[in-house]
N, C-alpha and C. Protein backbone atom coordinates (compact mmCIF):
# COMPACT_ATOMS: atom_id res chain seq x y z
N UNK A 1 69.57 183.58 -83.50
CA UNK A 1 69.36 184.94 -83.07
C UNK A 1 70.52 185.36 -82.17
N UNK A 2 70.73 186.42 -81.95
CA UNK A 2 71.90 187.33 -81.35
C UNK A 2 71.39 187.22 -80.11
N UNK A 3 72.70 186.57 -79.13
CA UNK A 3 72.75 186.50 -77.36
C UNK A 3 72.16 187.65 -77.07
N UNK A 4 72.67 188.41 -76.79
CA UNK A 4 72.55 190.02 -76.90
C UNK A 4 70.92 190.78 -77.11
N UNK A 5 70.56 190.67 -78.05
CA UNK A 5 69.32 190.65 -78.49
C UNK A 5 68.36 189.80 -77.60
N UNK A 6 68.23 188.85 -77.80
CA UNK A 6 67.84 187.67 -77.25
C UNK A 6 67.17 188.24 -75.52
N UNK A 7 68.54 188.36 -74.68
CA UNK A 7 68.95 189.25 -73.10
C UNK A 7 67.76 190.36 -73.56
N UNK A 8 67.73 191.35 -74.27
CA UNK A 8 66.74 192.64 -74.74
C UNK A 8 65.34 192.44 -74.69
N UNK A 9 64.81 190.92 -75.26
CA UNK A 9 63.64 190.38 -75.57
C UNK A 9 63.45 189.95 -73.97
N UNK A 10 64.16 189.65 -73.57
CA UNK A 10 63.68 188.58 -72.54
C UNK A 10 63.51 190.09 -71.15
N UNK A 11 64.32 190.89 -71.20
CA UNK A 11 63.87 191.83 -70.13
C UNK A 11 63.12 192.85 -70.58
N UNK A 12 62.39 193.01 -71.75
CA UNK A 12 61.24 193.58 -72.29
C UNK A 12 60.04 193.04 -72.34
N UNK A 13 59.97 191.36 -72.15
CA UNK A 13 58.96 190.94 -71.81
C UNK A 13 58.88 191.04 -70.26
N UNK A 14 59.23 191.25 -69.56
CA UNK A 14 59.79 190.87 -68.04
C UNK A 14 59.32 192.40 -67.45
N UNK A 15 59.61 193.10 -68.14
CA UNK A 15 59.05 194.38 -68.10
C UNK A 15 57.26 194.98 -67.66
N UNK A 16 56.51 194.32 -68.89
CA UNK A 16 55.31 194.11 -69.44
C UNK A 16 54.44 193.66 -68.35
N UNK A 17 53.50 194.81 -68.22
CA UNK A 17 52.48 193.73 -66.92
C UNK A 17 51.38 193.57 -67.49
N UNK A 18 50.55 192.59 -67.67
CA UNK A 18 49.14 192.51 -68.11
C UNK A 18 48.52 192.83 -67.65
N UNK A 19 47.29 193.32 -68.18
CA UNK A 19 46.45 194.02 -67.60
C UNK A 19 45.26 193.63 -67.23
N UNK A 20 44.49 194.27 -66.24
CA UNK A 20 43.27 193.43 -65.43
C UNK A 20 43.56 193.76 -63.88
N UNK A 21 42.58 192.90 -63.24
CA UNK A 21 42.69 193.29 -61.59
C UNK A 21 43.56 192.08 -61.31
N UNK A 22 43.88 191.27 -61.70
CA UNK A 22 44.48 189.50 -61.31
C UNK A 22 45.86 189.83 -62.18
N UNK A 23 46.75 189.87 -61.60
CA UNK A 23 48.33 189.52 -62.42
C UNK A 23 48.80 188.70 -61.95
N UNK A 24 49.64 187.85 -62.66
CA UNK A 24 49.95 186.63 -62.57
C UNK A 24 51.59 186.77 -62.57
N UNK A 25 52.01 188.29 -62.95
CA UNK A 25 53.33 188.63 -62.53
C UNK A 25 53.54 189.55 -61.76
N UNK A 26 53.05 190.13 -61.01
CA UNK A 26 53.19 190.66 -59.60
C UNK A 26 54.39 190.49 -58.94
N UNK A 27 54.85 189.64 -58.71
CA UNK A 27 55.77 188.89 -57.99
C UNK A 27 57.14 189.14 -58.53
N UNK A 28 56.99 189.07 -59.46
CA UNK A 28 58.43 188.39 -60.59
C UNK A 28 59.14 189.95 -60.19
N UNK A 29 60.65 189.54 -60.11
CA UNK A 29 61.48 190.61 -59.57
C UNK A 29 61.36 191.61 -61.12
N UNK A 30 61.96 192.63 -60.99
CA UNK A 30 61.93 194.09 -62.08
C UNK A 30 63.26 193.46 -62.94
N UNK A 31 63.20 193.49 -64.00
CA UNK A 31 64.31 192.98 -65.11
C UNK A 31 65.38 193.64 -64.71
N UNK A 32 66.44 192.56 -65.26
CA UNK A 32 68.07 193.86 -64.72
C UNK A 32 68.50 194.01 -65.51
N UNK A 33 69.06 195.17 -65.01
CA UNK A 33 70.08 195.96 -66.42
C UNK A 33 71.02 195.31 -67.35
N UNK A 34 70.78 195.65 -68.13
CA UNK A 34 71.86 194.64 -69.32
C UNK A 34 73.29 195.68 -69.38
N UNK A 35 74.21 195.28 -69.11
CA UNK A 35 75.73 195.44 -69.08
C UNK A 35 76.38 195.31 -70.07
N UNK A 36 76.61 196.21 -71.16
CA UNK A 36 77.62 196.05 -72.10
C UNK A 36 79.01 197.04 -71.88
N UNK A 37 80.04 195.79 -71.44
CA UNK A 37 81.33 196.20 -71.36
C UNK A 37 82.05 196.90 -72.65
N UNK A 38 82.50 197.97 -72.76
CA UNK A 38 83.44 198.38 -73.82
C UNK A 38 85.22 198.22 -73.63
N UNK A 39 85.73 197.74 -74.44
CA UNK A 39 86.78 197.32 -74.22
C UNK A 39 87.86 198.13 -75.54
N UNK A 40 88.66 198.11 -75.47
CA UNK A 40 89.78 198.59 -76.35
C UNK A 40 90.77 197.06 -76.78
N UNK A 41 90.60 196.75 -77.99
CA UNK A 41 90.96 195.30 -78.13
C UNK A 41 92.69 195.42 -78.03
N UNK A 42 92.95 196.28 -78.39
CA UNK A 42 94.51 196.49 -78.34
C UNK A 42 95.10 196.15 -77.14
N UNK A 43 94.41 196.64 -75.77
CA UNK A 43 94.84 197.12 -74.97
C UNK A 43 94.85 195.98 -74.10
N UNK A 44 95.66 195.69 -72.66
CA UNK A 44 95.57 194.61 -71.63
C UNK A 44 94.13 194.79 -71.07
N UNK A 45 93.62 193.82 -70.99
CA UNK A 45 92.07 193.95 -69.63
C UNK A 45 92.03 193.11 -69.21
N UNK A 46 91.75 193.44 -67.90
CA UNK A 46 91.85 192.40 -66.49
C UNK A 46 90.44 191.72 -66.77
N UNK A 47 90.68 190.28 -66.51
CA UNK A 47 89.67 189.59 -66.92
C UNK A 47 88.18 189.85 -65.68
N UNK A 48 88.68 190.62 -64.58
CA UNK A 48 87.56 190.77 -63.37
C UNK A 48 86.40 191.87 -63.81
N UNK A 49 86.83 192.80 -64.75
CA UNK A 49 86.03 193.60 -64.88
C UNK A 49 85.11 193.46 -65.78
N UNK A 50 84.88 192.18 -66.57
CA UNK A 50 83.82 191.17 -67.24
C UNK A 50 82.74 190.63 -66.62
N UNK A 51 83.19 190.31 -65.42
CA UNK A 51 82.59 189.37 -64.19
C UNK A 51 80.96 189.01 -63.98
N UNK A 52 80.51 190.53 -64.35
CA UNK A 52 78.80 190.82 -64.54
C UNK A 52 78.30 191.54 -65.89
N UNK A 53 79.23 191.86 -66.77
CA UNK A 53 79.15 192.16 -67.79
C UNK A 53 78.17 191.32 -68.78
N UNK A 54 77.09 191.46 -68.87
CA UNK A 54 76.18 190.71 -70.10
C UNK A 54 76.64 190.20 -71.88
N UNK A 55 77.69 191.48 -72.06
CA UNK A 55 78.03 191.42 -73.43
C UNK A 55 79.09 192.53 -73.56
N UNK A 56 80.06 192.27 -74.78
CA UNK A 56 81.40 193.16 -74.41
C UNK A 56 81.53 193.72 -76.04
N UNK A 57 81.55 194.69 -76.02
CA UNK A 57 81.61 195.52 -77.48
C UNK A 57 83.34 196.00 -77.03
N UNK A 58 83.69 195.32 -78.46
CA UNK A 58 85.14 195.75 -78.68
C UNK A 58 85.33 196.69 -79.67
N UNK A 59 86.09 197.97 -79.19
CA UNK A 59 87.12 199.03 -80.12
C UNK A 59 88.04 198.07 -80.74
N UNK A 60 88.33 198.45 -81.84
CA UNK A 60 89.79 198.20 -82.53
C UNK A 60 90.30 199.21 -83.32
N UNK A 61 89.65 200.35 -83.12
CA UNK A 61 90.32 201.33 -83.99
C UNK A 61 91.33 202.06 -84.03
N UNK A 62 92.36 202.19 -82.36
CA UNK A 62 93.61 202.35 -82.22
C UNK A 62 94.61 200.97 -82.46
N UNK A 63 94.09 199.97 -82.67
CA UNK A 63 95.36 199.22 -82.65
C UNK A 63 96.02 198.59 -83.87
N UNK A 64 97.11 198.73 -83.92
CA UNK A 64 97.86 198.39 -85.19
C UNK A 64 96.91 197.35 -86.31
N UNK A 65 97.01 196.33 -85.83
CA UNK A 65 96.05 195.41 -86.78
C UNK A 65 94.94 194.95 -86.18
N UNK A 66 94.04 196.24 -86.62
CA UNK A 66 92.39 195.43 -86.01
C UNK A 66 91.70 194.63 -85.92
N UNK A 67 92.02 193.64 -86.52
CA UNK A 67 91.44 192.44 -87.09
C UNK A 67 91.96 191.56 -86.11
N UNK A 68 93.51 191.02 -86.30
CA UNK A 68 94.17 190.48 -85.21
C UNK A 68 93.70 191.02 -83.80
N UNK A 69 93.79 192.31 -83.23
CA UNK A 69 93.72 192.85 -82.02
C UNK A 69 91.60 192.19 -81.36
N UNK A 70 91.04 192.23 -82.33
CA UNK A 70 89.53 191.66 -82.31
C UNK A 70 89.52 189.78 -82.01
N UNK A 71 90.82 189.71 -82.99
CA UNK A 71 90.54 187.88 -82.78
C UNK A 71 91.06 187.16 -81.44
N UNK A 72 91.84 187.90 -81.17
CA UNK A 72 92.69 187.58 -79.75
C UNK A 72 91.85 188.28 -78.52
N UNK A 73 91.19 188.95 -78.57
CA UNK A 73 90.18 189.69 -77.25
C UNK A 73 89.08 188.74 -77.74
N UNK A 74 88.58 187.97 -78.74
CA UNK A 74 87.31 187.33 -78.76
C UNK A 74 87.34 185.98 -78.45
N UNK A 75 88.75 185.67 -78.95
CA UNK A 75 89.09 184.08 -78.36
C UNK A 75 89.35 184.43 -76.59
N UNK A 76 89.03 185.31 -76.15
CA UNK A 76 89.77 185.07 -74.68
C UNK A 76 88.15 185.25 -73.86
N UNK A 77 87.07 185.82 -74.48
CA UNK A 77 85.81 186.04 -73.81
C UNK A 77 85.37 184.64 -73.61
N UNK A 78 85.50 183.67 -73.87
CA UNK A 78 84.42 181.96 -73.82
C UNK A 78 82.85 182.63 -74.64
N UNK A 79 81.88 182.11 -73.84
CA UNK A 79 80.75 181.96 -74.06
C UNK A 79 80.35 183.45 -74.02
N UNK A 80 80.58 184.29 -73.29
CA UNK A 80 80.13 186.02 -73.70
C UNK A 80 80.00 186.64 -74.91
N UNK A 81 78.92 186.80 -75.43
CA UNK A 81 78.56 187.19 -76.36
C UNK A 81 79.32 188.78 -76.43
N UNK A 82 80.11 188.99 -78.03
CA UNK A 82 80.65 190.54 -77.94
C UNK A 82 80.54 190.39 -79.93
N UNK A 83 80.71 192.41 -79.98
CA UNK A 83 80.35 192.75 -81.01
C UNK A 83 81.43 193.97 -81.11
N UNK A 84 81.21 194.41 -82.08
CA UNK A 84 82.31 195.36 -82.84
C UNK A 84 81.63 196.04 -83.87
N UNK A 85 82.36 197.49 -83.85
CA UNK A 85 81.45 198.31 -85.52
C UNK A 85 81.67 197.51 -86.59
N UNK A 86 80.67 197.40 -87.32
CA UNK A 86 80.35 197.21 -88.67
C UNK A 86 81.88 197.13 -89.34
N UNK A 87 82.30 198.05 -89.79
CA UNK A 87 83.69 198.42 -90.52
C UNK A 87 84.78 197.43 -89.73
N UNK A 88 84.81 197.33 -88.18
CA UNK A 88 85.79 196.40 -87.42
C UNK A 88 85.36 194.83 -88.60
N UNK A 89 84.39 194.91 -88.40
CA UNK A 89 83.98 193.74 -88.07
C UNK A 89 84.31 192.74 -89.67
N UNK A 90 83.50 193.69 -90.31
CA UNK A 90 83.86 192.99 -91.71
C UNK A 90 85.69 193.28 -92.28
N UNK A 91 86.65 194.05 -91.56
CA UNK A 91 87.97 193.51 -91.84
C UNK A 91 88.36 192.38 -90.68
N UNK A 92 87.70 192.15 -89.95
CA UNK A 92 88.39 190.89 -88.91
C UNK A 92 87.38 189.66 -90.18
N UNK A 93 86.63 189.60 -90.24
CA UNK A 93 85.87 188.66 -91.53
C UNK A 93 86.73 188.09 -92.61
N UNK A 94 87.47 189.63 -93.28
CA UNK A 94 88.49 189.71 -94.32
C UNK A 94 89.82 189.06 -94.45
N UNK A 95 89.85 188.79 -92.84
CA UNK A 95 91.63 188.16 -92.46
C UNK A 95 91.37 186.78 -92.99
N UNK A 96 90.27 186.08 -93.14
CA UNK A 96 90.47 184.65 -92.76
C UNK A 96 90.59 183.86 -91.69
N UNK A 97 90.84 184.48 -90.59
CA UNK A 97 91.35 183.75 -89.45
C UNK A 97 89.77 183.51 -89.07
N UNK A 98 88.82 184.16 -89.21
CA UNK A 98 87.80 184.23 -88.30
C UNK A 98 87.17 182.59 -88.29
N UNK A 99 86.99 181.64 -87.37
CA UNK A 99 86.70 180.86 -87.52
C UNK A 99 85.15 180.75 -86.86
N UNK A 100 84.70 179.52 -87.26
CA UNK A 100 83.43 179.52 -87.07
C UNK A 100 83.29 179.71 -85.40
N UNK A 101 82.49 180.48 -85.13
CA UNK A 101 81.95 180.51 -83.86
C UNK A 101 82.22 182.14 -83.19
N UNK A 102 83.80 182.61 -84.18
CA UNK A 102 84.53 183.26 -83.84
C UNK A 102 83.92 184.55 -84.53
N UNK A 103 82.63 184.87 -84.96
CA UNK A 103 81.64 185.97 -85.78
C UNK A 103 80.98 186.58 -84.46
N UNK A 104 81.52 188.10 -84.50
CA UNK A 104 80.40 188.41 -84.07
C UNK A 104 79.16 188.73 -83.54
N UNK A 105 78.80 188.62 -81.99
CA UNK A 105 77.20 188.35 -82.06
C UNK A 105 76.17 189.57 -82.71
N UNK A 106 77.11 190.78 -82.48
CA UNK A 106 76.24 191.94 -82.95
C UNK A 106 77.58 192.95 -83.26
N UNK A 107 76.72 194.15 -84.41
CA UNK A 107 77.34 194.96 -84.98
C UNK A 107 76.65 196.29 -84.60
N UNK A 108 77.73 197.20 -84.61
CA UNK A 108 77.31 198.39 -84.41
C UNK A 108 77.41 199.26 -85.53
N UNK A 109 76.22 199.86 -86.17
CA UNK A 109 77.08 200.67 -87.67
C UNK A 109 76.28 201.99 -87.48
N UNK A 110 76.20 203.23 -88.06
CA UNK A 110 76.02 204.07 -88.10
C UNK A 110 75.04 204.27 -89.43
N UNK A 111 74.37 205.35 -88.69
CA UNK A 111 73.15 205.85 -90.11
C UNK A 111 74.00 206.36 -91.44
N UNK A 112 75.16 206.40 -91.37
CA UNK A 112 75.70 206.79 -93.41
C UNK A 112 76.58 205.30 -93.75
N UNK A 113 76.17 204.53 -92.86
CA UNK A 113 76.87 202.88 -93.45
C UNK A 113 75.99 202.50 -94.66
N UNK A 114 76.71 201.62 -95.61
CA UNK A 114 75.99 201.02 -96.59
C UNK A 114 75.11 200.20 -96.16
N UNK A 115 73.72 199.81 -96.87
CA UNK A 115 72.96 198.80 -96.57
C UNK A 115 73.40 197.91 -96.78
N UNK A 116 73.94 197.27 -97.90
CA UNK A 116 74.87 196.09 -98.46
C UNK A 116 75.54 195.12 -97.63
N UNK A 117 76.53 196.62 -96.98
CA UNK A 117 77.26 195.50 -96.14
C UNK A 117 76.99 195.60 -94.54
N UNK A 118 75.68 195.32 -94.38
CA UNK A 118 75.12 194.61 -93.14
C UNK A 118 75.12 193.12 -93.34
N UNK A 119 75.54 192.16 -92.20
CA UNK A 119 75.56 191.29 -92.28
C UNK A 119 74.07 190.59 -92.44
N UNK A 120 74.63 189.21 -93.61
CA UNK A 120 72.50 189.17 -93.62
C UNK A 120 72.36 187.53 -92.93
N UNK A 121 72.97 187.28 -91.59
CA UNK A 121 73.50 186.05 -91.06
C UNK A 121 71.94 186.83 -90.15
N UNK A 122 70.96 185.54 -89.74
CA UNK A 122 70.38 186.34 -88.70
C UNK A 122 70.65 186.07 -87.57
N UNK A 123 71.96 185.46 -87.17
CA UNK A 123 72.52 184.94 -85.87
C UNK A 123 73.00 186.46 -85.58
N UNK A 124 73.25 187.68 -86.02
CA UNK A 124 74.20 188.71 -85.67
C UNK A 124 73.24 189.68 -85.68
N UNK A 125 73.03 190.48 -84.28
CA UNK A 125 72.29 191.83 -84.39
C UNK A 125 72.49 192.56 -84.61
N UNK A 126 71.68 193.66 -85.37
CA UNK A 126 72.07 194.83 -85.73
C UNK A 126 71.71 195.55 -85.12
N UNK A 127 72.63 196.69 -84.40
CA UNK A 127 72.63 198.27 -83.91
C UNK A 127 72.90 199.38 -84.45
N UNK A 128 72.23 200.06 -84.63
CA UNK A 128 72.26 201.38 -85.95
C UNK A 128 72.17 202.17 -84.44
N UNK A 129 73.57 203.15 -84.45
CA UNK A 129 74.02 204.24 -83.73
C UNK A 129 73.46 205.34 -84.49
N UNK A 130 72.69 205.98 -84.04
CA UNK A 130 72.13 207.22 -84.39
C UNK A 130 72.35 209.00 -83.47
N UNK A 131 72.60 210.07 -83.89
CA UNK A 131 72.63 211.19 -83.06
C UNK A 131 72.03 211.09 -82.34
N UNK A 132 72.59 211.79 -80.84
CA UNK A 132 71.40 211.82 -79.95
C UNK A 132 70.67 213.82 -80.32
N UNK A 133 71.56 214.44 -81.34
CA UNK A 133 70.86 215.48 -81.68
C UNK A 133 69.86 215.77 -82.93
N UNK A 134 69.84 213.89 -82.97
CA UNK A 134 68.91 214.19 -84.54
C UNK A 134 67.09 214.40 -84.33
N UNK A 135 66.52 214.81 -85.11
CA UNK A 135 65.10 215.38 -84.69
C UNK A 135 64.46 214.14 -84.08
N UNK A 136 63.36 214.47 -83.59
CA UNK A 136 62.38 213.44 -82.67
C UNK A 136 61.89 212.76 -84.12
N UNK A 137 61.40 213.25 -85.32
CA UNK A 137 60.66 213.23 -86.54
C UNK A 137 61.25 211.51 -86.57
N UNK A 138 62.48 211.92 -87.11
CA UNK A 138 63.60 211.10 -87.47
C UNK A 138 63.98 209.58 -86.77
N UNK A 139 64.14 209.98 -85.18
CA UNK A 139 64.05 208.90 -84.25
C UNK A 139 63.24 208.03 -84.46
N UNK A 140 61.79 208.93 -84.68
CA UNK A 140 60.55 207.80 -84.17
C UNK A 140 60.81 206.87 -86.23
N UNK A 141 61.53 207.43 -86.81
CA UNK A 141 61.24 206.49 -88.09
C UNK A 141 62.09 205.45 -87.97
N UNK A 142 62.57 205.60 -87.39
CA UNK A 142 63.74 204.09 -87.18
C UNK A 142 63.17 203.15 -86.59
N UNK A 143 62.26 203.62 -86.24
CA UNK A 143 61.34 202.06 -85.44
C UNK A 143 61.13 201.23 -86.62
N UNK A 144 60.48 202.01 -87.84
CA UNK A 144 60.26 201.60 -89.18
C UNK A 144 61.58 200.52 -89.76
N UNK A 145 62.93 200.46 -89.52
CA UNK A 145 64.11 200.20 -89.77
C UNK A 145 64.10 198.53 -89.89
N UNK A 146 64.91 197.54 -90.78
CA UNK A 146 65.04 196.50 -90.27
C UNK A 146 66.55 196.64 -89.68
N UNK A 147 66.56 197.00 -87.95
CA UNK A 147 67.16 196.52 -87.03
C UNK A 147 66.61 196.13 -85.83
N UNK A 148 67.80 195.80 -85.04
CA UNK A 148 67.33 195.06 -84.32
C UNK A 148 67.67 195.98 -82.63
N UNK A 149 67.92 197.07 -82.87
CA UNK A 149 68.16 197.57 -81.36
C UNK A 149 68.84 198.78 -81.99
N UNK A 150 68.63 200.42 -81.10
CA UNK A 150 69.20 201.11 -81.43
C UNK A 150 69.70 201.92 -80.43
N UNK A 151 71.12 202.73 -81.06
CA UNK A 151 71.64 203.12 -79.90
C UNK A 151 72.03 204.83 -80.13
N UNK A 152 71.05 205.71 -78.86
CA UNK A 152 71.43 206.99 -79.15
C UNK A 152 72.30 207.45 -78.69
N UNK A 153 73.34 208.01 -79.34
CA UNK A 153 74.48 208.42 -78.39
C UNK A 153 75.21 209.76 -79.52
N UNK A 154 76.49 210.02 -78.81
CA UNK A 154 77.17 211.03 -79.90
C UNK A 154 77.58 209.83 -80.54
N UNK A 155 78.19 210.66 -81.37
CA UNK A 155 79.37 209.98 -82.42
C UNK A 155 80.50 210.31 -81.61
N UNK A 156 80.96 210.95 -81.32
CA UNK A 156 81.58 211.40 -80.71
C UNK A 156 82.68 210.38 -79.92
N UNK A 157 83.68 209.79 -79.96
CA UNK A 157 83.62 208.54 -78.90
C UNK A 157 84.25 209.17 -77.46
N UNK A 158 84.75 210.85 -77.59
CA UNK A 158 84.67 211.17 -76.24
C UNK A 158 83.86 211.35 -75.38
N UNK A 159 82.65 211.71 -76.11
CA UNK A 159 81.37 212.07 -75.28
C UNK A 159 80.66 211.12 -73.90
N UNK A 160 80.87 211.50 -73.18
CA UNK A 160 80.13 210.71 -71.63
C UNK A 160 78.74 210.64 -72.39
N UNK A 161 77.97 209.61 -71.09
CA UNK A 161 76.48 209.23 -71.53
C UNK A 161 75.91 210.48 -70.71
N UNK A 162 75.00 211.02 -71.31
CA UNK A 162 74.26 211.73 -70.10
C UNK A 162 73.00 211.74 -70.37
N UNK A 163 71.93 211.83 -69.79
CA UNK A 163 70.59 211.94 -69.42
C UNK A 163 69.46 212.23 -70.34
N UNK A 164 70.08 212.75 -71.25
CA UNK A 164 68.85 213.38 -72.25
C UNK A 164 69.53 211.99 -73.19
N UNK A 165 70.14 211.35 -73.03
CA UNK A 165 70.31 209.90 -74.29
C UNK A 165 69.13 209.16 -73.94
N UNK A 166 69.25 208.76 -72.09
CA UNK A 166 68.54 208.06 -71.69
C UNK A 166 66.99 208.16 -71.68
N UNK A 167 66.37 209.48 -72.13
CA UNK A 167 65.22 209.79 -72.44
C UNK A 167 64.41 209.22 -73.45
N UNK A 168 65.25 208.61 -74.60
CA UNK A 168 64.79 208.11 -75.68
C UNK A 168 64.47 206.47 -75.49
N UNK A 169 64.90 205.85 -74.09
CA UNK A 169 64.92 204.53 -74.13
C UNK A 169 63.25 204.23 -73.63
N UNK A 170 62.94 204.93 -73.07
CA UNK A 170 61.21 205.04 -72.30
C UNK A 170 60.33 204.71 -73.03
């Protein structure tokens, strides 16, 4: 199963209070935020700004050879689980270089990606990026979906996060 995922399960149970007059988690501190660093694989990054980062989703779509620019930012993370779009991901696959270990933990693909080419490894999670202007109708059917986590946002990759994204996570 996907690190990543995995971190999701574990502060969604952590979440969860049972119910009754007697709890037996009372105590237990409030789950913490899961941290996914975005990075530009092309680009220099100071290794400090990882430091508390849970998981690191790499761009490669400005840099000359994406594939290369993905294998060299993934060999430099160690044990941190990181992921890349769908399309990154299966041309860094395509080079050959990718060596075992060196896949992936999760993909990010979009609602007009092929079904096909989702990876069908179940070590790698899937994130289906969806509008954050698409109908409520629509949203709530993706629960229906086989993925594994979804993410509302623009498409947009200038777009800041703002508040009405975060409405949908509740």
């Amino acid at each position: 199963m996907s690190q990543l995922i995995e971190k999701f399960r574990k502060a969604i149970q952590a979440s969860e209070r049972p119910m009754g007059f007697l709890s037996s988690r009372l105590n237990q501190p409030a789950p913490k935020l899961i941290l996914i660093a975005g990075i530009d694989a092309g680009k220099p990054c100071d290794g400090s700004a990882l430091g508390h980062a849970d998981a690191v989703f790499l761009r490669a779509d400005q840099a000359e050879n994406p594939a290369e620019a993905i294998r060299k930012m993934a060999s430099s993370l160690g044990n941190l689980p990181w992921g890349t779009r769908l399309e990154e991901a299966i041309s860094h696959a395509r080079t050959g270089k990718a060596k075992a270990g060196a896949e992936p933990d999760f993909v990010v693909f979009s609602a007009t990606s092929e079904v096909r080419s989702l990876p069908q490894d179940e070590n790698t999670g899937k994130i289906l990026q969806i509008e954050d202007s698409m109908d409520d109708g629509l949203i709530r059917a993706v629960n229906s979906l086989p993925v594994d986590a979804v993410l509302v946002a623009s498409m947009s990759d200038s777009a800041a996060l703002v508040w009405h994204c975060l409405l949908y996570t509740s």
